[in-house]
Protein backbone atom coordinates (compact mmCIF):
# COMPACT_ATOMS: atom_id res chain seq x y z
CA UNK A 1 -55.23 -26.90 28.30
CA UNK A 2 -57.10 -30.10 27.65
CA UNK A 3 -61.17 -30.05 28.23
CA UNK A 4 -62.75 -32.56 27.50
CA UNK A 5 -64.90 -31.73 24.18
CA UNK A 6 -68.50 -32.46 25.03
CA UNK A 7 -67.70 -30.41 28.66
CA UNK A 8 -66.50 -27.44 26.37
CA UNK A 9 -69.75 -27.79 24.41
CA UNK A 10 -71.95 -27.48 27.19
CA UNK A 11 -69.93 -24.60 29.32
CA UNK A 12 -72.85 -22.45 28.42
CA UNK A 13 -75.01 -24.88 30.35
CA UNK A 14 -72.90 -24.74 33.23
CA UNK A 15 -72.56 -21.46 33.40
CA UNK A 16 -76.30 -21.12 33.32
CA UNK A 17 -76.68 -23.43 36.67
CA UNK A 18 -73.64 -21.28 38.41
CA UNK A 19 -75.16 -18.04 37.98
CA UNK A 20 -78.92 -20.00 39.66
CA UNK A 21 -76.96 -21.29 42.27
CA UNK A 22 -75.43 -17.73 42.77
CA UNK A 23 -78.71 -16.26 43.02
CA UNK A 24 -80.22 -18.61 45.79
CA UNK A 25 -77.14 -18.49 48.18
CA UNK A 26 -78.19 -20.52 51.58
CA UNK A 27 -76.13 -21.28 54.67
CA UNK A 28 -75.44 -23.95 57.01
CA UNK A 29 -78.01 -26.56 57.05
CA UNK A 30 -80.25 -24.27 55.51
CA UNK A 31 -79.75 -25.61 51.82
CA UNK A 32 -82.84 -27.01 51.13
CA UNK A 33 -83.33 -25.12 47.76
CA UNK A 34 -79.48 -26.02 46.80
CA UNK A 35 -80.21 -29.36 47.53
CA UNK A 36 -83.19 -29.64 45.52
CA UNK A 37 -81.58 -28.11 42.83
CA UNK A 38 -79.00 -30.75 42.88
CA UNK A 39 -80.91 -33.64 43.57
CA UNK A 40 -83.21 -32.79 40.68
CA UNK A 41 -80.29 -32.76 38.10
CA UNK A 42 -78.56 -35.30 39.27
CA UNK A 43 -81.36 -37.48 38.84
CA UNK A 44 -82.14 -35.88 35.17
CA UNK A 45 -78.83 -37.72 34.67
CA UNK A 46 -80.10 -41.25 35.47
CA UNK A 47 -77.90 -41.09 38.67
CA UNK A 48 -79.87 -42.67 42.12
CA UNK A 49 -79.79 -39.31 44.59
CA UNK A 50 -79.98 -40.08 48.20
CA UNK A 51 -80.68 -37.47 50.64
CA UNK A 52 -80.63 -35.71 54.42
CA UNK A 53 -77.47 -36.93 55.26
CA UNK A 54 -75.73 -34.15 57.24
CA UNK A 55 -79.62 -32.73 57.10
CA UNK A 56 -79.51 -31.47 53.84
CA UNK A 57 -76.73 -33.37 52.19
CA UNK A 58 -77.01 -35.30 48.78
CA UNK A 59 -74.93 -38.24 47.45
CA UNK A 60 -75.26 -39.47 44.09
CA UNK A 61 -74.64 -42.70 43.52
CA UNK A 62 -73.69 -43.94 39.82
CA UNK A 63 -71.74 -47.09 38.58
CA UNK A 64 -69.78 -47.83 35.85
CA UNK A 65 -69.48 -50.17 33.32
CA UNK A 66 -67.93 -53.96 34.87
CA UNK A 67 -68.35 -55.33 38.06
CA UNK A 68 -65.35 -53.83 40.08
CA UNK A 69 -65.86 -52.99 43.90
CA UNK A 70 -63.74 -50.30 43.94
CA UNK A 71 -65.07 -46.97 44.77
CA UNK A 72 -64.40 -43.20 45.40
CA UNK A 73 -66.31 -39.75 46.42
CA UNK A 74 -65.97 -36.72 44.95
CA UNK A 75 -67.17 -33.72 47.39
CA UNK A 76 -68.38 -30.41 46.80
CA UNK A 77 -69.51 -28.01 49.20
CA UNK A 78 -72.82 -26.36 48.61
CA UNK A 79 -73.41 -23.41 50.99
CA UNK A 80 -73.28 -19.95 51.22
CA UNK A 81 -71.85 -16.97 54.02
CA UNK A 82 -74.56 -14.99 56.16
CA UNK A 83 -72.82 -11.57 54.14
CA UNK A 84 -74.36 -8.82 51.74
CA UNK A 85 -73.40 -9.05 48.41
CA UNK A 86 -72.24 -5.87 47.21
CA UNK A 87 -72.23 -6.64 42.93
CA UNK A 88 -74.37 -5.61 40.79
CA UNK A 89 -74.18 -7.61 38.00
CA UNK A 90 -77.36 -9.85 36.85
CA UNK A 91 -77.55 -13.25 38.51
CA UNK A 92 -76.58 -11.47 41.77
CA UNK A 93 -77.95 -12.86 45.04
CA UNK A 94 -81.41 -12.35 45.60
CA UNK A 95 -81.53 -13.29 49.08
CA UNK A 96 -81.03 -10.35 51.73
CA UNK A 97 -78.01 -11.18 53.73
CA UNK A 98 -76.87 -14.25 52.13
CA UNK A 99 -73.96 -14.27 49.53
CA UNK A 100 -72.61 -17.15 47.93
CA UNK A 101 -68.73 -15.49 48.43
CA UNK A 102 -66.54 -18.55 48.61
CA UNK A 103 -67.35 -20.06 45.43
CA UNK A 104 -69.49 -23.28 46.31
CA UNK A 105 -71.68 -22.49 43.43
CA UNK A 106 -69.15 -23.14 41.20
CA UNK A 107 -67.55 -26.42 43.13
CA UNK A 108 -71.19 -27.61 43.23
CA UNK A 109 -71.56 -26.39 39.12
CA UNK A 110 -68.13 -28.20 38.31
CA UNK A 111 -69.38 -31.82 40.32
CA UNK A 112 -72.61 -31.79 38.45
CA UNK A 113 -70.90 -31.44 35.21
CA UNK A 114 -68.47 -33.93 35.68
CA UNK A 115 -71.70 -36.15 36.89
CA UNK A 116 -73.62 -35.23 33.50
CA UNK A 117 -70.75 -36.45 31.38
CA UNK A 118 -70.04 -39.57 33.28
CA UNK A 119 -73.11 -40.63 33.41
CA UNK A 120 -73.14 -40.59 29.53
CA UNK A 121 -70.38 -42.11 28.73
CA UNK A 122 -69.57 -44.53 31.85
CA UNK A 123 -65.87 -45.48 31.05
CA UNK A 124 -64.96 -46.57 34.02
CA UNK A 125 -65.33 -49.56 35.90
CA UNK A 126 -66.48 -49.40 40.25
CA UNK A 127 -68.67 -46.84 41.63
CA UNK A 128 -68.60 -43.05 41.80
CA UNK A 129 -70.39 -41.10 44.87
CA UNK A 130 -70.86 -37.46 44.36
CA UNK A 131 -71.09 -35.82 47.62
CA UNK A 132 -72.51 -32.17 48.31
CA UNK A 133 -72.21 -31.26 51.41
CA UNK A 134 -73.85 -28.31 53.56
CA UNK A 135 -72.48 -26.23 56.39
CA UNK A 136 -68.91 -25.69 55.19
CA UNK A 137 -68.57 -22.59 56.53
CA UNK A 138 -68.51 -23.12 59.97
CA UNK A 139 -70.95 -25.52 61.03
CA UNK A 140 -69.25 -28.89 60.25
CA UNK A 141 -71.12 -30.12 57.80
CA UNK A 142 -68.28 -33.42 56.69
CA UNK A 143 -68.55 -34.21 60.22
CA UNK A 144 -72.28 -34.32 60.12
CA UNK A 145 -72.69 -36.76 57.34
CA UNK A 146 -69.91 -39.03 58.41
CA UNK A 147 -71.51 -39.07 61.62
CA UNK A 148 -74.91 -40.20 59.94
CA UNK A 149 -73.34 -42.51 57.86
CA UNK A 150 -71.85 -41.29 55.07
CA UNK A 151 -68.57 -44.25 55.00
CA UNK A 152 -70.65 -46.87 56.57
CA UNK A 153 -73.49 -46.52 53.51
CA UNK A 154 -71.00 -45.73 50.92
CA UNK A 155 -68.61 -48.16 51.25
CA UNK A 156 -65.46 -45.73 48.92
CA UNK A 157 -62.11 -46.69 49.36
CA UNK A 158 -60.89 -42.32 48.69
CA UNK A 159 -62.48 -39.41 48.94
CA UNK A 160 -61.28 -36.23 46.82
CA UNK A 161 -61.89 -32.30 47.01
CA UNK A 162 -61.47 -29.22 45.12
CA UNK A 163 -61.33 -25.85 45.66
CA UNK A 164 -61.60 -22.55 43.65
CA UNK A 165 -57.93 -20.34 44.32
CA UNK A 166 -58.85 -16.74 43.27
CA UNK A 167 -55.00 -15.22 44.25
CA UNK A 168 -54.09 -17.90 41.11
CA UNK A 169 -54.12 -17.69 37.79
CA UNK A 170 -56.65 -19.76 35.86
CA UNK A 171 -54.58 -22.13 34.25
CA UNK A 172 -52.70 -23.82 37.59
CA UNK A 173 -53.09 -25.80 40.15
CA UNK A 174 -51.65 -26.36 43.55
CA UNK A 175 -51.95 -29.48 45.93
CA UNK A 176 -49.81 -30.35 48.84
CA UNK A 177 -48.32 -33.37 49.82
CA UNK A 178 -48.99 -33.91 53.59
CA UNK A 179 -51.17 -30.24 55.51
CA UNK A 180 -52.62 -27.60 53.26
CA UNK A 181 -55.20 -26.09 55.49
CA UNK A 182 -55.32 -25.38 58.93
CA UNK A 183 -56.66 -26.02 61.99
CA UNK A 184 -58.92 -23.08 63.05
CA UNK A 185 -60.09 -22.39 66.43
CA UNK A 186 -61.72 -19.84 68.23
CA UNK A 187 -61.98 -18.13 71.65
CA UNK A 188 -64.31 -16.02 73.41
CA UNK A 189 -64.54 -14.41 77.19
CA UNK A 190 -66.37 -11.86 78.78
CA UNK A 191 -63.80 -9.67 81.32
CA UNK A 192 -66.25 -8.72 84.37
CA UNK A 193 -65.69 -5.59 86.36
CA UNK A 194 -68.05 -3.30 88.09
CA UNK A 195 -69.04 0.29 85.79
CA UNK A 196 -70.20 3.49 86.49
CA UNK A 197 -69.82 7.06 85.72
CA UNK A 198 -67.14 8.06 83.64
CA UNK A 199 -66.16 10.99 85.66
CA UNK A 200 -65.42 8.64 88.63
CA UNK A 201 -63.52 5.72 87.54
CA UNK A 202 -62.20 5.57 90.68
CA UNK A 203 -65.10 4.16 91.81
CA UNK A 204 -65.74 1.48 89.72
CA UNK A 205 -63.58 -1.76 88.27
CA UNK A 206 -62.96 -0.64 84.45
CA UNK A 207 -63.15 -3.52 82.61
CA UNK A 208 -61.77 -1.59 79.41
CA UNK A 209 -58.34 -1.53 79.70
CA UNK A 210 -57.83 -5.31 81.25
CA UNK A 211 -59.74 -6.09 77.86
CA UNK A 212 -57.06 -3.63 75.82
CA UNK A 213 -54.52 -5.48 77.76
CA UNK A 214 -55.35 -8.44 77.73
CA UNK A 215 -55.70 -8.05 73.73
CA UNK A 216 -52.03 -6.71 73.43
CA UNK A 217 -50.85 -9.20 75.65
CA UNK A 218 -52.15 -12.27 73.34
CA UNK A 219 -50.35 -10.54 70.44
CA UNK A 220 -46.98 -12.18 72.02
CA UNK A 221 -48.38 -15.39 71.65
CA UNK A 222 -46.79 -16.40 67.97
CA UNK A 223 -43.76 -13.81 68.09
CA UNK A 224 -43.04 -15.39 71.88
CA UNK A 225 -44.47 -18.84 72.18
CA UNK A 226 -44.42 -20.37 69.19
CA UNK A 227 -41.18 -21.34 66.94
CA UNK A 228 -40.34 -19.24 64.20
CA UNK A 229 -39.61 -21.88 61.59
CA UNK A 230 -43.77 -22.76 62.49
CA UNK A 231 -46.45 -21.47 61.40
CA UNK A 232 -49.52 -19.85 63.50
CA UNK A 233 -51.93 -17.28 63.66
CA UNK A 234 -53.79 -15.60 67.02
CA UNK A 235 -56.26 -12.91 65.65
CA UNK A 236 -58.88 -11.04 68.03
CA UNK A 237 -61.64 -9.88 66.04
CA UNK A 238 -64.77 -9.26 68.61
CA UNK A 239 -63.88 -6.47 71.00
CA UNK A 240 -67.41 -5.62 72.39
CA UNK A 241 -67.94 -2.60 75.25
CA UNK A 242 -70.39 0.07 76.45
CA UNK A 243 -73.25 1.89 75.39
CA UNK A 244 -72.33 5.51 76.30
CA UNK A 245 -70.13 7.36 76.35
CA UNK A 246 -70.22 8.67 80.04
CA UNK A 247 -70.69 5.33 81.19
CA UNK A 248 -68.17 2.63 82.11
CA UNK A 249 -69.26 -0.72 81.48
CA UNK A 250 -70.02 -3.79 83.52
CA UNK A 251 -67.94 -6.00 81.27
CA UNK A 252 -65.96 -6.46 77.97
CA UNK A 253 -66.66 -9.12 75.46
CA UNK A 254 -63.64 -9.86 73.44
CA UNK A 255 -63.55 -13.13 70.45
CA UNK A 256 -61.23 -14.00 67.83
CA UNK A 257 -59.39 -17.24 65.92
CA UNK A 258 -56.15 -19.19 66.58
CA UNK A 259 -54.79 -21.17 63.70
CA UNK A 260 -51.54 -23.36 62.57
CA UNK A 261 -50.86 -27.00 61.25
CA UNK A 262 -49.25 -28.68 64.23
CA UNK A 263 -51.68 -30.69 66.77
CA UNK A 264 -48.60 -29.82 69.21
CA UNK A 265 -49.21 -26.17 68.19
CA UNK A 266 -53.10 -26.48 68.59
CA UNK A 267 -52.49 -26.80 72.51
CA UNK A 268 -49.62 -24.55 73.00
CA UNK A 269 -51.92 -21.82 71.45
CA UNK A 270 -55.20 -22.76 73.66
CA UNK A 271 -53.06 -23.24 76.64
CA UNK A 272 -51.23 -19.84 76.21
CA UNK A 273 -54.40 -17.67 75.39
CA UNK A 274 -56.29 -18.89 78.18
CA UNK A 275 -52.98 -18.78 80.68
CA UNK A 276 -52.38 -14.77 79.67
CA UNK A 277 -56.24 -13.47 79.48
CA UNK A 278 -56.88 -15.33 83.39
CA UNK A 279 -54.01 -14.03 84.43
CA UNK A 280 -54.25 -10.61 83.37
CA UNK A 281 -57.73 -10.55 84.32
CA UNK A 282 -56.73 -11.44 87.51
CA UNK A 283 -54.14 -8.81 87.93
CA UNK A 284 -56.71 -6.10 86.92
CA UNK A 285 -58.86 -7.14 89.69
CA UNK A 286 -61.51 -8.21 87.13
CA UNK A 287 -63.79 -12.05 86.38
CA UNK A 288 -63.15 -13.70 83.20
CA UNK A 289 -65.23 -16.27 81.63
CA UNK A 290 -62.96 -17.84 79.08
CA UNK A 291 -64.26 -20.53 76.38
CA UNK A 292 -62.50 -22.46 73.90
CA UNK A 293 -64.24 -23.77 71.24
CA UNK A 294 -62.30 -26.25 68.99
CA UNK A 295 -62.60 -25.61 65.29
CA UNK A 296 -61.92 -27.74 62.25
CA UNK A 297 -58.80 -30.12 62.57
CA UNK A 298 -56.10 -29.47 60.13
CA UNK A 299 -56.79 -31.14 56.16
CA UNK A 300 -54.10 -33.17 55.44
CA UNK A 301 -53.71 -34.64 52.54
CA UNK A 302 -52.18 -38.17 51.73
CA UNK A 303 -48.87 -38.73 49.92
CA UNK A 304 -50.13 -41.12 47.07
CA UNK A 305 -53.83 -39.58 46.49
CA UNK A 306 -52.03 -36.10 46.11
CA UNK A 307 -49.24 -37.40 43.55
CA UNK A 308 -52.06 -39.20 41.64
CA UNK A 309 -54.20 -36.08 41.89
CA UNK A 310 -51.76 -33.95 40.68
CA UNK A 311 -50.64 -36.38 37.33
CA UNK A 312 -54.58 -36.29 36.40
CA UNK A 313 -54.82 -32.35 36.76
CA UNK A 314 -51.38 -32.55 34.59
CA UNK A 315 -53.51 -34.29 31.56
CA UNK A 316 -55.60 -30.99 31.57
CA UNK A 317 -53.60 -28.13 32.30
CA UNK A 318 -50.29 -29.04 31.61
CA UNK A 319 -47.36 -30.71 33.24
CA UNK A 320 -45.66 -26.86 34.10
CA UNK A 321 -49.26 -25.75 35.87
CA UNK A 322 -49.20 -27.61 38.32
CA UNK A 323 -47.08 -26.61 42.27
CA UNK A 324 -46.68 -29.43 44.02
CA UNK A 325 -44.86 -27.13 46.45
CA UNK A 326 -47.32 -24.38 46.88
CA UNK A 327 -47.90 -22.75 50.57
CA UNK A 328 -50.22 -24.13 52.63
CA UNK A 329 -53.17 -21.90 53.55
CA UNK A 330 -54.08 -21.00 56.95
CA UNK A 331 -57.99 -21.04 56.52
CA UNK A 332 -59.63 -23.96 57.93
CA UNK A 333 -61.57 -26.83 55.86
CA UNK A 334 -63.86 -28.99 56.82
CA UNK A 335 -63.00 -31.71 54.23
CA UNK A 336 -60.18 -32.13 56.74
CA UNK A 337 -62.38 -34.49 58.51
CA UNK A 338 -63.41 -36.53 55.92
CA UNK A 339 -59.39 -36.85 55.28
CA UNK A 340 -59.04 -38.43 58.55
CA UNK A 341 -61.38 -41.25 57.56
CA UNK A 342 -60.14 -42.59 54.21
CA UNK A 343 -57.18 -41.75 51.81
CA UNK A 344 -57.53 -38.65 49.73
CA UNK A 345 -56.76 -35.00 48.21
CA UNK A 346 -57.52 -31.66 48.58
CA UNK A 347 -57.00 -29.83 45.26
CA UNK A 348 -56.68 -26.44 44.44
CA UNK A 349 -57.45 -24.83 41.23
CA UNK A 350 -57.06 -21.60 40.37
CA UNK A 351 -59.78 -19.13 39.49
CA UNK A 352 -57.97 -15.63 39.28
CA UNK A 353 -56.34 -12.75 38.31
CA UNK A 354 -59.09 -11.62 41.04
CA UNK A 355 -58.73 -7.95 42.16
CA UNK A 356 -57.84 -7.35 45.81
CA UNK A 357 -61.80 -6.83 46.61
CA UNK A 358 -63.10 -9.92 44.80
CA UNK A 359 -61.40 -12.94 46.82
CA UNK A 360 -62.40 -15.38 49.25
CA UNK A 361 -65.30 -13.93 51.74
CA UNK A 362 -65.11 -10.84 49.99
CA UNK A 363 -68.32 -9.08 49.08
CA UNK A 364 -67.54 -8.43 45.66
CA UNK A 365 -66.45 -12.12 45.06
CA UNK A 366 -67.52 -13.81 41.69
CA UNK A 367 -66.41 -17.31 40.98
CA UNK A 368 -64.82 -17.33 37.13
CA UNK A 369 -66.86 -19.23 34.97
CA UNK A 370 -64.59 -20.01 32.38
CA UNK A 371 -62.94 -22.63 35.58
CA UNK A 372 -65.99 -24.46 35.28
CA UNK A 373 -64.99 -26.84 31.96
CA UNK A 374 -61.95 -27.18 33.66
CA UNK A 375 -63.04 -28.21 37.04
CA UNK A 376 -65.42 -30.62 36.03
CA UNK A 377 -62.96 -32.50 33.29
CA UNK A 378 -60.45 -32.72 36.27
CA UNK A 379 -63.38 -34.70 38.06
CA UNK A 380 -64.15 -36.62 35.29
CA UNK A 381 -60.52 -37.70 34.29
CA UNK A 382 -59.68 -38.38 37.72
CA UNK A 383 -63.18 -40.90 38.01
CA UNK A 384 -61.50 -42.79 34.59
CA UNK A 385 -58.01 -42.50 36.29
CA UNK A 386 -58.76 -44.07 39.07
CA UNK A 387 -61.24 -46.38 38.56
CA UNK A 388 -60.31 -47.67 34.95
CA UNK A 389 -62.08 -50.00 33.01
């Protein structure tokens, strides 16, 4: 492995901002500490900060040495989930309820260290913007700061992300040529019947087992709709009834997440989940209200930024380290949108041997440190590779 030495020198230092950023978790569009925190050391660096993009956004701005246009962003994600954090160790979250659980204390640790050392040394020639954006988990946070401006201000030819990989080994990499994350969608409907006394459900219009129906009935959807050489994911999570247990209720809330890598596959899955819960609704005498709400759009990365990515994360872990062929994840991303703007790649990096309790949205989560020198060399080398002097 190949870290750049003055990186390695300060991993200390980095570790030290991690474990801050850990403590102060916030979520979407709530970031206002996180932001300050980054704003501040960005411009301890000597790099011009600009700010409320997306609401609570940053974007550094710092150029190298010559006079080239060119330019790229490097993005980082900076908030946390609304989840207790159940370690106990010292630089644990101090903020009821709010858990920083997907490691965007360390992408945002790893982005201001690659920022620190470039701004030093400046060998490279066009202009670097280091973006940290909010609301990652769930609220759409890319979209919001392209929507205010983000491309039209910062005129960058790529854009480039990076993500911690807990489930592998520190040490490798993974990046995908063409879809790596999904799209991710979710549904919700309330079943309406008419309740009443348990001991007389004769006399009322049980909502319960439409809902139990209609939630085995969606479980067809992949095994029976979709091919089996694709890939997809239907998964009901919210099944909400009753307050007694000698009452039957009015209604049945039921919500959960449909996900694959196909737009064709997007619609078959809306199309069939809506289709079966009306119609079983309907054959249980009972009034849906069905709502889709459209998620993140799959991130797709592009041929040429991935190959180049991958060559530059070569130069620090080794040519072996690095899966060009690794399986693509079915979470959703919303870097995906910032994909379908300009050229770019999605990175993975991994941060593990994690045990089975300490990955992704897990409460016992901990980003690895020791991925921070690592992380923020890749950033740095890919700044000279791409933009060299």
């Amino acid at each position: 492995m190949t870290v750049i030495n003055s990186i390695a020198d300060r991993a200390d230092e980095l570790k030290g901002w991690r474990h801050e950023l850990h403590q102060h978790p916030e979520i979407c569009y709530e970031e206002v500490w996180t932001s300050d925190f980054v704003a501040a050391k960005l411009e301890s660096f000597g790099i011009d900060v600009h700010r409320g993009m997306g609401k609570t956004g940053v974007v550094g701005v710092l150029r190298g040495n010559g006079d080239s246009d060119r330019a790229i962003g490097l993005r980082a994600d900076i908030d946390a989930l609304p989840m207790q954090e159940l370690n106990e160790f010292e630089h644990k979250s101090k903020i009821p309820g709010r858990m920083h659980a997907c490691g965007h204390d360390g992408h945002t640790t790893m982005l201001l260290g690659a920022a620190q050392y470039l701004s030093e040394t400046r060998n490279f020639d066009g202009t670097v913007y280091f973006i940290f954006q909010p609301a990652e988990e769930g609220g759409g946070g890319g979209l919001a700061m392209i929507e205010d401006g983000l491309f039209r201000e910062f005129d960058m030819q790529t854009v480039w992300g990076m993500h911690n990989w807990p489930s592998m080994d520190m040490g490798l990499a993974g990046i995908h040529d063409g879809v790596c994350m999904a799209n991710a969608d979710e549904f919700t409907m309330v079943i309406k019947g008419r309740g009443g006394h348990a001991a007389q459900p004769h006399m009322t219009l049980d909502p319960i087992p439409c809902g139990a129906a209609i939630v085995q009935s969606l479980q067809t959807v992949v095994s029976r709709r979709v091919s089996p050489v694709d890939s997809a994911v239907v998964s009901v999570t919210i099944f909400q009834a009753g307050s007694a247990k000698n009452v039957i209720p009015d209604d049945v809330r039921i919500g959960g997440t449909a996900r694959c890598f196909k737009k064709e596959t997007r619609k078959l899955l809306e199309n069939s989940i809506r289709e079966i819960s009306e119609s079983t609704a309907a054959l249980y005498g009972c009034e849906i209200d069905f709502e889709w709400h459209a998620g993140y759009p799959a991130t797709v990365n592009h041929a040429v930024e991935a190959e180049r990515a991958a060559q530059v994360m070569e130069t620090v872990i080794g040519e072996d380290n690095v899966d060009r062929d690794v399986e693509p994840s079915l979470g959703g991303e919303d870097f995906a949108y910032m994909l379908e703007e300009k050229p770019g790649a999605y990175i993975w990096i991994g941060s593990g041997p994690a045990p089975a309790e300490g990955m992704l949205h897990g409460a016992r989560y901990d980003f690895n440190d020791e991925v921070l020198p690592v992380g923020a060399t890749y950033w740095a080398k890919l700044v000279e590779s791409e933009l060299p002097r």
